[in-house]
N, C-alpha and C. Protein backbone atom coordinates (compact mmCIF):
# COMPACT_ATOMS: atom_id res chain seq x y z
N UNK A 1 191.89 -10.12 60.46
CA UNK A 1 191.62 -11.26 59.62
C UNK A 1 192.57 -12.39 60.00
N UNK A 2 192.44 -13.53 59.60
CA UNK A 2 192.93 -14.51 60.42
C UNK A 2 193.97 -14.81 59.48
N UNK A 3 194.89 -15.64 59.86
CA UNK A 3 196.06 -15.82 58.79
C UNK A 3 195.99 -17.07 57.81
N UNK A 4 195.43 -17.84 58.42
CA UNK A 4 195.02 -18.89 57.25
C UNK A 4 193.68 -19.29 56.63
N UNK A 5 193.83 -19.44 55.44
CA UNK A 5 192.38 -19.88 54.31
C UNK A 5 191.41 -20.74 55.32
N UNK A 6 191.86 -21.75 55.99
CA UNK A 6 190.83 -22.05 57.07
C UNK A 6 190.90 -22.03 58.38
N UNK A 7 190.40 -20.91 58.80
CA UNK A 7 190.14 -20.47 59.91
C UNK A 7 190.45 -21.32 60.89
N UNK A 8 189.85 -22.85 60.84
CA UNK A 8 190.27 -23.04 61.81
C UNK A 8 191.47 -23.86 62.55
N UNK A 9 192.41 -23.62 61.38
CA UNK A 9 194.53 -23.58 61.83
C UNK A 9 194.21 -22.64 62.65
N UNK A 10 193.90 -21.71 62.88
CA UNK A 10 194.05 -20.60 64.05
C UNK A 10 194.03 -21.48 64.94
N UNK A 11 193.18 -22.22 65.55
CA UNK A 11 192.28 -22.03 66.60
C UNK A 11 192.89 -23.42 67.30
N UNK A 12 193.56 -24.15 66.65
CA UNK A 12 193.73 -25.95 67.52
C UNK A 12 195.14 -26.14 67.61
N UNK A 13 195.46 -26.98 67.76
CA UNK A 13 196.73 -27.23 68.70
C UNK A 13 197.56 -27.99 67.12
N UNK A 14 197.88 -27.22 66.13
CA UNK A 14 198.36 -27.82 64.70
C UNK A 14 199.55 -28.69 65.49
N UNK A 15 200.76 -28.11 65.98
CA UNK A 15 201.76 -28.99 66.16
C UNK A 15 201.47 -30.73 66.67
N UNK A 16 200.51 -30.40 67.78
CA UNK A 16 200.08 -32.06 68.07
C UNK A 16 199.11 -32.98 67.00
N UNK A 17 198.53 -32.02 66.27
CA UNK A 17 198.01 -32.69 64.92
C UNK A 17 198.90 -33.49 64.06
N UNK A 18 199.50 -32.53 63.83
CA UNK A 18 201.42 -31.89 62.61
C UNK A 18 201.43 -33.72 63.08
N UNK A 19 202.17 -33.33 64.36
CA UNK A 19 203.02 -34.63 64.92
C UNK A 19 202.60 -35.63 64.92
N UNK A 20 201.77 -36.13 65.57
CA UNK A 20 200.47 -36.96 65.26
C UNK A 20 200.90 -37.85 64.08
N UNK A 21 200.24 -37.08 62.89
CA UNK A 21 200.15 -37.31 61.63
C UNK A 21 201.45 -37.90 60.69
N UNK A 22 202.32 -37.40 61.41
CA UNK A 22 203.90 -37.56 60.54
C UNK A 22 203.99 -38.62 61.71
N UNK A 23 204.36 -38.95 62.89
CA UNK A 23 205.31 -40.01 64.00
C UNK A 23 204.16 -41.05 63.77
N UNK A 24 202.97 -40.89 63.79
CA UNK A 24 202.04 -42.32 64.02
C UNK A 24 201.14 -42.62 62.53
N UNK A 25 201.36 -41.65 61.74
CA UNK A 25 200.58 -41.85 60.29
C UNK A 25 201.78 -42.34 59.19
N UNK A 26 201.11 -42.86 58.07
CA UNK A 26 202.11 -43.71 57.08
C UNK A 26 201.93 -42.34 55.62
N UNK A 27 203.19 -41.90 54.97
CA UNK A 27 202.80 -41.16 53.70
C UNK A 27 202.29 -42.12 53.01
N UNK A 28 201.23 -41.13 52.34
CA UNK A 28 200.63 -41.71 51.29
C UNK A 28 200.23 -40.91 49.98
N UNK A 29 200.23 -41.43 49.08
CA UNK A 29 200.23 -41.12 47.68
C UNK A 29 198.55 -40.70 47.29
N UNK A 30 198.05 -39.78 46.70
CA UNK A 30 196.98 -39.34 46.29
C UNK A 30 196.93 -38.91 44.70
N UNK A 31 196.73 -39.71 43.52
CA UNK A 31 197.19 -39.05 42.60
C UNK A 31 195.55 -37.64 42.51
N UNK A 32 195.67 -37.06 41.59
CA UNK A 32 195.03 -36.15 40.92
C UNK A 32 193.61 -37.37 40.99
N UNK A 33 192.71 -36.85 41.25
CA UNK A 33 191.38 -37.35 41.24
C UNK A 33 190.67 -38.73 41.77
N UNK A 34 191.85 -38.96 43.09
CA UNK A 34 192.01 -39.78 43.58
C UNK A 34 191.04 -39.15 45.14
N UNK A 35 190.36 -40.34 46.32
CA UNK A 35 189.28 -40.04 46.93
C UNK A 35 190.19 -40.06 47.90
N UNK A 36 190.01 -39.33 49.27
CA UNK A 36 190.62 -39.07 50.16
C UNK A 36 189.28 -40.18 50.97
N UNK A 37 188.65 -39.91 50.70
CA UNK A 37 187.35 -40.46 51.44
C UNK A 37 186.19 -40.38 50.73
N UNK A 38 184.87 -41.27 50.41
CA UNK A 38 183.61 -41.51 49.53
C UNK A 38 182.93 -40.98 50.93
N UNK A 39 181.92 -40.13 49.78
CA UNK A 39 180.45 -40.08 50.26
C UNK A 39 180.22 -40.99 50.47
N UNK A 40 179.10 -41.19 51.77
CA UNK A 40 178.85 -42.51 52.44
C UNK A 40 179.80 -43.64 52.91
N UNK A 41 180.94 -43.24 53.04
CA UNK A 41 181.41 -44.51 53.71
C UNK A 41 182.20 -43.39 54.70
N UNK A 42 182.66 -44.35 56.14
CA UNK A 42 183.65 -43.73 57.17
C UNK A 42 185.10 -43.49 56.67
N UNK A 43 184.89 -42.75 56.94
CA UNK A 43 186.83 -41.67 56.83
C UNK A 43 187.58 -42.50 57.92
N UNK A 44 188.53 -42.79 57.05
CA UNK A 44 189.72 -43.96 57.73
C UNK A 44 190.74 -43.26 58.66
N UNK A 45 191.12 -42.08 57.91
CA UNK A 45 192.14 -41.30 58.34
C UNK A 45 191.83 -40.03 58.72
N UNK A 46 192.68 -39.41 59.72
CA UNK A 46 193.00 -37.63 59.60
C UNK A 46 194.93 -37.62 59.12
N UNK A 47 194.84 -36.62 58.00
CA UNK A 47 195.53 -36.57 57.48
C UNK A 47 196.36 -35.39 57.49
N UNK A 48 197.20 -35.34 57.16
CA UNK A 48 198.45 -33.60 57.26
C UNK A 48 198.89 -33.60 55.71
N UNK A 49 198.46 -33.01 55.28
CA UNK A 49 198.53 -32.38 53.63
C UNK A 49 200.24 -31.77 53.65
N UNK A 50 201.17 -33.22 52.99
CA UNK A 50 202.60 -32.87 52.77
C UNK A 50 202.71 -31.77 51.44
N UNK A 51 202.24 -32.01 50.48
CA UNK A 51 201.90 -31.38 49.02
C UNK A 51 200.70 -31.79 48.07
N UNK A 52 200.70 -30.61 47.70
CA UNK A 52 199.41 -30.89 47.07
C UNK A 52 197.76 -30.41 47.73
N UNK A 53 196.74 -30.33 47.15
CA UNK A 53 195.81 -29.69 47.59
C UNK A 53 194.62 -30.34 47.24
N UNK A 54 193.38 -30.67 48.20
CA UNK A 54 191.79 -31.42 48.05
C UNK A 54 190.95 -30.87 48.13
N UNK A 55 189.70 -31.38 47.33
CA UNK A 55 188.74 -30.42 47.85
C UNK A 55 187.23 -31.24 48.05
N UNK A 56 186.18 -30.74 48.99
CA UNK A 56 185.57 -31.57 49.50
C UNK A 56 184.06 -31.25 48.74
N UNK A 57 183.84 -32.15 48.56
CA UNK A 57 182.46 -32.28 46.97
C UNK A 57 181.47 -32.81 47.98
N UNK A 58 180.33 -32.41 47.72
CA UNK A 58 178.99 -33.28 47.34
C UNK A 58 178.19 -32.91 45.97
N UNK A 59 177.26 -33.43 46.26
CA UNK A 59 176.11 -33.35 44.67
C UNK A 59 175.12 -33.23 45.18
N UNK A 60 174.15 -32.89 44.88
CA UNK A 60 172.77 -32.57 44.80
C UNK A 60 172.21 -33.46 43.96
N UNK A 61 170.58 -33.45 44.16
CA UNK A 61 169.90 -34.65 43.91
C UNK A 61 169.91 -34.59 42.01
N UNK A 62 169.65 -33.79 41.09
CA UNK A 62 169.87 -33.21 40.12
C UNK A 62 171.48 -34.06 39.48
N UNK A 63 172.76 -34.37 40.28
CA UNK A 63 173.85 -34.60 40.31
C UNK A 63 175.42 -33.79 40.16
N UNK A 64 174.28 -32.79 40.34
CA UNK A 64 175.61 -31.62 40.48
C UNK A 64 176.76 -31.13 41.67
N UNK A 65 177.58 -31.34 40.95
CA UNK A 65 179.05 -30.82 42.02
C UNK A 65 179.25 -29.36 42.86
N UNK A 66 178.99 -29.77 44.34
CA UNK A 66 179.16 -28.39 44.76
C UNK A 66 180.66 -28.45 45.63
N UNK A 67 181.59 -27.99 45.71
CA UNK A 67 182.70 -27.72 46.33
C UNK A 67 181.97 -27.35 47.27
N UNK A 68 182.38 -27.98 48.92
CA UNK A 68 182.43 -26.77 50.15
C UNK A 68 183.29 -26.79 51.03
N UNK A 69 184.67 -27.14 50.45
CA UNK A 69 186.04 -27.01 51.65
C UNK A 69 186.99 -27.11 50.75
N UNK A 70 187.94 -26.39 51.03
CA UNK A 70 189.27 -26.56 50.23
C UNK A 70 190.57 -26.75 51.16
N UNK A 71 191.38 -27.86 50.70
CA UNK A 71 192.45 -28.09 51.80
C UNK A 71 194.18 -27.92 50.89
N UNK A 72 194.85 -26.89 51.55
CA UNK A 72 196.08 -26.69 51.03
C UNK A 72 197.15 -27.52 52.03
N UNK A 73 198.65 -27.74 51.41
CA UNK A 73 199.39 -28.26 51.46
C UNK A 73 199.94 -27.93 52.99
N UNK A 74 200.21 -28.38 53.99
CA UNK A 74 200.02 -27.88 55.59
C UNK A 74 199.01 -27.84 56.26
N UNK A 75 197.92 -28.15 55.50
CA UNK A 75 196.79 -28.19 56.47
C UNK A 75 196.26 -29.54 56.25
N UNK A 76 194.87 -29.95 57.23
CA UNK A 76 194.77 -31.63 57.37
C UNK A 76 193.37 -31.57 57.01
N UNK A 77 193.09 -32.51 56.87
CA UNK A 77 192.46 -33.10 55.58
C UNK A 77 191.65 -34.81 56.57
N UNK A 78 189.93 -34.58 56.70
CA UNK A 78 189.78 -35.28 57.20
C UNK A 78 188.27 -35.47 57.39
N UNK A 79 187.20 -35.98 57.70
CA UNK A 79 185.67 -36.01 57.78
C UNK A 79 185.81 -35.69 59.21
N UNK A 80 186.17 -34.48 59.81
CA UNK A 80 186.55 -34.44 61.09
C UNK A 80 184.98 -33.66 61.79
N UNK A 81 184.43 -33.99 62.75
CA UNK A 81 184.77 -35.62 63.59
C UNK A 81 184.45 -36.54 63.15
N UNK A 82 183.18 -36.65 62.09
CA UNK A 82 182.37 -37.79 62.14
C UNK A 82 182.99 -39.48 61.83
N UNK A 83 184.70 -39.13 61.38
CA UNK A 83 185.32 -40.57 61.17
C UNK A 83 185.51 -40.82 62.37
N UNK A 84 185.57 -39.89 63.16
CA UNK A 84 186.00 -40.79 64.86
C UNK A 84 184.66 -41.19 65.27
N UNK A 85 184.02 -40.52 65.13
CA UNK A 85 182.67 -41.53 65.64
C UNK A 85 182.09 -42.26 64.35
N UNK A 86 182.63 -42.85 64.01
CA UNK A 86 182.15 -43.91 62.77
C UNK A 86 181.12 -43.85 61.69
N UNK A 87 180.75 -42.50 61.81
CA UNK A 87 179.78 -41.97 61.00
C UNK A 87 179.81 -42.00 59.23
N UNK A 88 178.75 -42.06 58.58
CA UNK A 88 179.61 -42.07 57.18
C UNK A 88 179.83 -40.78 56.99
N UNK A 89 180.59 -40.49 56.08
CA UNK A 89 180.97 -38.86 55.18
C UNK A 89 179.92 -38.85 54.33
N UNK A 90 179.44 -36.76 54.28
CA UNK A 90 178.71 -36.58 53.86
C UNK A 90 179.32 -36.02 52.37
N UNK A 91 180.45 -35.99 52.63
CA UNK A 91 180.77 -35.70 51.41
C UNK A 91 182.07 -36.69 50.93
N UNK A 92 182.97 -36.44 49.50
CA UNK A 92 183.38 -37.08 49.40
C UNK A 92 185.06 -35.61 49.42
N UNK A 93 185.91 -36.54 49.73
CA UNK A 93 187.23 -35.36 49.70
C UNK A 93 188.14 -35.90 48.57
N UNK A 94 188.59 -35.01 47.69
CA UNK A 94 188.97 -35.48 46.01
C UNK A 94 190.49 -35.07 46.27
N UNK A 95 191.64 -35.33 45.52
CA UNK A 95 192.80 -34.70 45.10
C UNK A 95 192.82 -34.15 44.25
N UNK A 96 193.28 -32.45 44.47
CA UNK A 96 192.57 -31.72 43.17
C UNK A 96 194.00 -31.87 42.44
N UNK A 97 194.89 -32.10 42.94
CA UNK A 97 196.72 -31.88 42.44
C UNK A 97 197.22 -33.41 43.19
N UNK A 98 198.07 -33.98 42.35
CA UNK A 98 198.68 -35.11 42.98
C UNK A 98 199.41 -34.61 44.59
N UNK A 99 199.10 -35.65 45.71
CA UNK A 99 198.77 -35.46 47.15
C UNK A 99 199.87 -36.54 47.74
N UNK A 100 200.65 -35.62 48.82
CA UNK A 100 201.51 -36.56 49.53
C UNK A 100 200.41 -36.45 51.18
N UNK A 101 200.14 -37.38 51.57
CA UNK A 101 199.74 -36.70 52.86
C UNK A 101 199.80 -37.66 53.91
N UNK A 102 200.07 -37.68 55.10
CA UNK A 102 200.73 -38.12 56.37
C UNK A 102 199.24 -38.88 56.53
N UNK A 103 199.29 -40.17 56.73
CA UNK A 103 197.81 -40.54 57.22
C UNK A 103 197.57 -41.26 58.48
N UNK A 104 197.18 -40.75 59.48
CA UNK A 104 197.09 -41.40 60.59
C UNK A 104 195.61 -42.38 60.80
N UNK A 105 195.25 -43.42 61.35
CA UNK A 105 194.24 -43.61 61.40
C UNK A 105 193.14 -43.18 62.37
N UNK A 106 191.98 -43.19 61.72
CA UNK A 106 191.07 -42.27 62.97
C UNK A 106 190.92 -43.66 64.44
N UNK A 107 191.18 -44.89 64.17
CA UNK A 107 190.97 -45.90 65.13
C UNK A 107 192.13 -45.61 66.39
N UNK A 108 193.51 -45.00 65.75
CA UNK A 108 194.82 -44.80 66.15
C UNK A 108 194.05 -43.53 67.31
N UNK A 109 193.33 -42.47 66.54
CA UNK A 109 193.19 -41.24 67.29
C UNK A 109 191.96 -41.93 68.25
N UNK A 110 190.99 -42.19 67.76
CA UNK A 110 189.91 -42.86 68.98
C UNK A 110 190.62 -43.62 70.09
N UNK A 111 191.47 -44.44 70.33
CA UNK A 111 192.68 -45.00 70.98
C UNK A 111 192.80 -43.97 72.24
N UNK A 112 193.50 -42.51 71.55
CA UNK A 112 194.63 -41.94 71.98
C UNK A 112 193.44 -41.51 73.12
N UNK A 113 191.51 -41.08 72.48
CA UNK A 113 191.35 -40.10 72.92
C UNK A 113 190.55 -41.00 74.53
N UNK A 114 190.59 -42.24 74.15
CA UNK A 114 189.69 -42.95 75.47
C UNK A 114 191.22 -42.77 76.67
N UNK A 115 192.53 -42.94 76.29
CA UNK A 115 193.49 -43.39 77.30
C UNK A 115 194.36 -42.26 77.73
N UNK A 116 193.65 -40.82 77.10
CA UNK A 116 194.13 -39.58 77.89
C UNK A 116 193.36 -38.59 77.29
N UNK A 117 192.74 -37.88 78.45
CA UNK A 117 191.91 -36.95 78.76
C UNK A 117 192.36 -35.50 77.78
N UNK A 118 193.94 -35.30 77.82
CA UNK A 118 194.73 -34.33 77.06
C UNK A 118 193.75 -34.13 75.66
N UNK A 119 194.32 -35.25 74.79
CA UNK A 119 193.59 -35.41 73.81
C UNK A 119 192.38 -35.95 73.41
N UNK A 120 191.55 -35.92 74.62
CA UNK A 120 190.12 -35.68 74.29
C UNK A 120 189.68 -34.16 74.13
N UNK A 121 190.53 -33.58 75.19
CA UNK A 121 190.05 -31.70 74.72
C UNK A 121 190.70 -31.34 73.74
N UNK A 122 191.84 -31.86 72.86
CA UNK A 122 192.27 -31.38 72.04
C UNK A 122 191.09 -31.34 70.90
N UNK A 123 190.91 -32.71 70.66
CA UNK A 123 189.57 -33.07 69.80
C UNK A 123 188.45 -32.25 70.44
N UNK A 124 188.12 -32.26 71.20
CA UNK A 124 187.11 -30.92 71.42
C UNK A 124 187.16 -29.66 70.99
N UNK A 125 188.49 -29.22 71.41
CA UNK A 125 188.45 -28.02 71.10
C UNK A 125 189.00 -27.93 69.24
N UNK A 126 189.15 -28.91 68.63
CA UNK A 126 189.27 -28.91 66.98
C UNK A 126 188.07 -28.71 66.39
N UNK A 127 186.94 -29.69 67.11
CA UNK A 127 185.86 -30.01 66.92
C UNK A 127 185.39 -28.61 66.99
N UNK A 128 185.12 -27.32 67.90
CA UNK A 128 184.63 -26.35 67.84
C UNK A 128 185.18 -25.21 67.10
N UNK A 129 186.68 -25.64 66.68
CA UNK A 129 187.30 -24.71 65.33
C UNK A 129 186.40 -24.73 64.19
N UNK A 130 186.80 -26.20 63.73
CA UNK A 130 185.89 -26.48 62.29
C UNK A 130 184.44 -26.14 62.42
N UNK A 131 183.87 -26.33 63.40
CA UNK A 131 182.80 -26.08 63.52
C UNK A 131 182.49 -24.64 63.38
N UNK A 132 183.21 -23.78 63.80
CA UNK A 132 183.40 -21.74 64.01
C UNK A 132 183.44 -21.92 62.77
N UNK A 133 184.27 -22.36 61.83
CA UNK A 133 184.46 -21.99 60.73
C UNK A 133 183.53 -22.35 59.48
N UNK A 134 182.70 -23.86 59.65
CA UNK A 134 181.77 -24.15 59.01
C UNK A 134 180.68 -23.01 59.07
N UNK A 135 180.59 -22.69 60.05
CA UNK A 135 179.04 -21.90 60.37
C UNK A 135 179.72 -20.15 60.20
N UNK A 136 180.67 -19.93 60.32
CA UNK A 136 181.32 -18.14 59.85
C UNK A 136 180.99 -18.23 58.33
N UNK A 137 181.39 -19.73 57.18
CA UNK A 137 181.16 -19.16 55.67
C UNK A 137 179.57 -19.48 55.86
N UNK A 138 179.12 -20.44 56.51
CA UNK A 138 177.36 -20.00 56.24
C UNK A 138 176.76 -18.85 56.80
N UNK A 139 176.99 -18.28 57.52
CA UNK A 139 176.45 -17.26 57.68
C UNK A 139 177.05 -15.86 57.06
N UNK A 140 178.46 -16.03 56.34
CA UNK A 140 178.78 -14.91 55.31
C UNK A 140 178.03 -15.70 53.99
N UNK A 141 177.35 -16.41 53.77
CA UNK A 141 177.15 -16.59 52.56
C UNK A 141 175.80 -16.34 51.82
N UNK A 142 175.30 -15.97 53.54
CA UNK A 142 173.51 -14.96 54.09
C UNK A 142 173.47 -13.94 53.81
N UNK A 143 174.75 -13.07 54.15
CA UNK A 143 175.08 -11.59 54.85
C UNK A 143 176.14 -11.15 54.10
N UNK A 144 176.57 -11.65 53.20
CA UNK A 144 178.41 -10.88 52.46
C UNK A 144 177.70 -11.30 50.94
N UNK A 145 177.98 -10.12 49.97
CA UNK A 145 177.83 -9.98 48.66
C UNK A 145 179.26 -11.07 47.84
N UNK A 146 178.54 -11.43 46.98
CA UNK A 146 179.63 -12.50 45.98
C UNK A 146 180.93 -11.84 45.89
N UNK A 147 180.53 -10.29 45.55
CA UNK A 147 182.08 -9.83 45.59
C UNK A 147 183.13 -9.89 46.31
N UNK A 148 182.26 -9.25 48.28
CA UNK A 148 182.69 -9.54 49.25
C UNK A 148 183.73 -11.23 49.46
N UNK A 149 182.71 -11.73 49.06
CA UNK A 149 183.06 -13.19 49.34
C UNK A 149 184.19 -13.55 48.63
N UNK A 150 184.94 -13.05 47.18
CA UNK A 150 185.37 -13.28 46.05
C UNK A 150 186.48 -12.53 47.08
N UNK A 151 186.80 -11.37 46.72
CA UNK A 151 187.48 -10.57 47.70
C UNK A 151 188.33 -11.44 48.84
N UNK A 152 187.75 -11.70 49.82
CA UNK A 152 188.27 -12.08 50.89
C UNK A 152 188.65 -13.39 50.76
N UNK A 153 188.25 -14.27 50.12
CA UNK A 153 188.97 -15.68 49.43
C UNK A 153 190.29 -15.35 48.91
N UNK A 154 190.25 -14.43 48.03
CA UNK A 154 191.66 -14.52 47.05
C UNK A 154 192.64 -13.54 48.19
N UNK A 155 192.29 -12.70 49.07
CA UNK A 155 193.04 -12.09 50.11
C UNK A 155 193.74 -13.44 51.28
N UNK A 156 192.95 -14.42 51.33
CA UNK A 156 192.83 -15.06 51.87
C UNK A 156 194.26 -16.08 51.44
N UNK A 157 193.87 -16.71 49.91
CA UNK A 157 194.93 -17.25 49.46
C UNK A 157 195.04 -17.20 47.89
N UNK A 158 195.96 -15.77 48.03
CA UNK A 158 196.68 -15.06 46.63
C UNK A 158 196.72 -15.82 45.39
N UNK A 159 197.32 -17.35 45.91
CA UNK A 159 197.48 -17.90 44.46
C UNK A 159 196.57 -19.20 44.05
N UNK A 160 195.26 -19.12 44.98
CA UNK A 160 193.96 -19.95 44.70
C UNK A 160 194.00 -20.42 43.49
N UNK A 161 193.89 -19.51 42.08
CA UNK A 161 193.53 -19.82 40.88
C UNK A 161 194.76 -20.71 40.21
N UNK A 162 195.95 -20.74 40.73
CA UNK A 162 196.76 -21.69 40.12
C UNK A 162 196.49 -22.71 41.06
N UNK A 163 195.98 -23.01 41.73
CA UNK A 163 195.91 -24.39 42.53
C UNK A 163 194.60 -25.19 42.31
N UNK A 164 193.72 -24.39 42.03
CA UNK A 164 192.44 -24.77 42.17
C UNK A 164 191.44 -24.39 40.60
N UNK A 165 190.42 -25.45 39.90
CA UNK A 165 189.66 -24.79 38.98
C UNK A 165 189.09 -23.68 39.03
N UNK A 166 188.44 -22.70 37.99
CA UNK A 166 187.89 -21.75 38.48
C UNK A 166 186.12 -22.35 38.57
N UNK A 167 186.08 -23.45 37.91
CA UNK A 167 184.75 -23.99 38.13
C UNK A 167 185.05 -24.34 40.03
N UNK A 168 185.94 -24.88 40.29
CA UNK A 168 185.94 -25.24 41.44
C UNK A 168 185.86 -24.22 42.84
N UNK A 169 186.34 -22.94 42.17
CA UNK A 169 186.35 -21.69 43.09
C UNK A 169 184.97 -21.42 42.75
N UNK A 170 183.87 -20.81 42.01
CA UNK A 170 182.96 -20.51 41.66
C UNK A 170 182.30 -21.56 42.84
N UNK A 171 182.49 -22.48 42.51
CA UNK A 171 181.41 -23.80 43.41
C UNK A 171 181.59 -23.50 44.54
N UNK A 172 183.04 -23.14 45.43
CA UNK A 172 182.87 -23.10 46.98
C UNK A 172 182.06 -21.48 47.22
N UNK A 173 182.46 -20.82 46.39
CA UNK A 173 181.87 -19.13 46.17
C UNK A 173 180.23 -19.37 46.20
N UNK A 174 179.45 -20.75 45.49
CA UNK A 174 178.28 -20.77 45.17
C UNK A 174 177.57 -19.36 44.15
N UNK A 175 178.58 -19.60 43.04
CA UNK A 175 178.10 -18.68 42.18
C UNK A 175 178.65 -19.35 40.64
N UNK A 176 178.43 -18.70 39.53
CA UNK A 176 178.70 -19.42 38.22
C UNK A 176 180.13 -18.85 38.16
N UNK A 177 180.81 -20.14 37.13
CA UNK A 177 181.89 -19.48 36.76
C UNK A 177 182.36 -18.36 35.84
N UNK A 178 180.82 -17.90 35.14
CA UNK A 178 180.64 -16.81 34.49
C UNK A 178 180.69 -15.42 35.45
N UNK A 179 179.89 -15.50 36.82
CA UNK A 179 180.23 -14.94 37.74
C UNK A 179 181.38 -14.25 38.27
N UNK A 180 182.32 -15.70 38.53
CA UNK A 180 183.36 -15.48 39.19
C UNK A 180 184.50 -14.49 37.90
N UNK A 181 184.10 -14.97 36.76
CA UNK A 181 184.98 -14.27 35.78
C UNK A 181 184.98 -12.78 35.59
N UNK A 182 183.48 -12.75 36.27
CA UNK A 182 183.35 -11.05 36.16
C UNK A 182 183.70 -10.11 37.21
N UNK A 183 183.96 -11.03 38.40
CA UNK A 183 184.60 -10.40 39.73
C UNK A 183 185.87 -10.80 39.17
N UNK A 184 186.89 -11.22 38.95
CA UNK A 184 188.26 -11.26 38.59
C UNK A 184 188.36 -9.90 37.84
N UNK A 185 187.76 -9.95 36.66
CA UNK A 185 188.01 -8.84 35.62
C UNK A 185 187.56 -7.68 36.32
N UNK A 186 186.87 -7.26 37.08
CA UNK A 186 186.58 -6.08 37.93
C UNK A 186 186.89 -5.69 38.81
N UNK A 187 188.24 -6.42 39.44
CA UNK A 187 188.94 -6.60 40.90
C UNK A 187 190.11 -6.08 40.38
């Protein structure tokens, strides 16, 4: 099993991110329910999560809130790739806990990635992390039972429920929070 809640810290080059983010990005302040980035508009920044933790929403046509990413304090935080290619966000990224986080701009990283080849494969090969990892919870979310899924989240990261709602865990789980209450109490 991999060592971090998102898979794909395994997989990319964190320190040149890390660095990145802290030497060429400005801290910035996120209070509690504050937008990292709106649905529909381009993501300004990739960011390095100093403290504090986000989580990435859309809605459905109905207007309901579905969680489908959660970002803890060390990890980065970003509409990655589609802010480098100017795309809008499909979702919106919230501060679930007041947020210190390193913000570099994605214009800064588009820059870096036309005037060395280095960090164009870096971004490639990030690009195919997140991507492993987007498509590993959709396809456990085909093939792995709620429990399963419940299970390996909180194995994943022990102290989820103090960081995060349990409406908000239920939502990335895609199950009710009546649900999720009954896998806690039976775990």
């Amino acid at each position: 099993m991999a060592e971090n809640f998102n898979t794909y810290i395994d997989n990319i080059e964190v320190g040149f991110w890390r660095e990145l983010c802290i030497s060429e990005g400005e801290l910035m302040f996120f209070d509690k329910g504050a937008e990292f980035v709106k649905a529909g508009n381009v993501g300004r920044y990739i960011g390095y999560i100093k403290s504090g933790t986000m989580k990435y929403v859309v809605h459905s046509d109905d207007g309901t809130e579905h969680v489908i990413g959660l970002e803890f304090s060390g990890e980065f935080v970003t509409d990655f790739p589609f802010s480098l290619y100017r795309l809008p966000s499909r979702a919106s990224i919230i501060a679930v806990s007041p947020c210190h986080v390193y913000c570099v701009p994605v214009t800064k990283v588009a820059s870096l990635m036309e005037a060395d080849q280095r960090v164009k494969d870096i971004v490639m090969h990030s690009t195919e992390a997140v991507y492993s990892t987007v498509y590993d919870r959709y396809v456990d979310m085909h093939t792995k039972t709620s429990h399963r899924r419940y299970n390996e989240l909180v194995n994943r990261h022990p102290d989820l429920f103090s960081l995060f709602s349990l409406r908000d865990i239920a939502s990335f789980l895609n199950i009710t929070p009546t649900h999720l209450s009954r896998l806690r109490k039976n775990s």
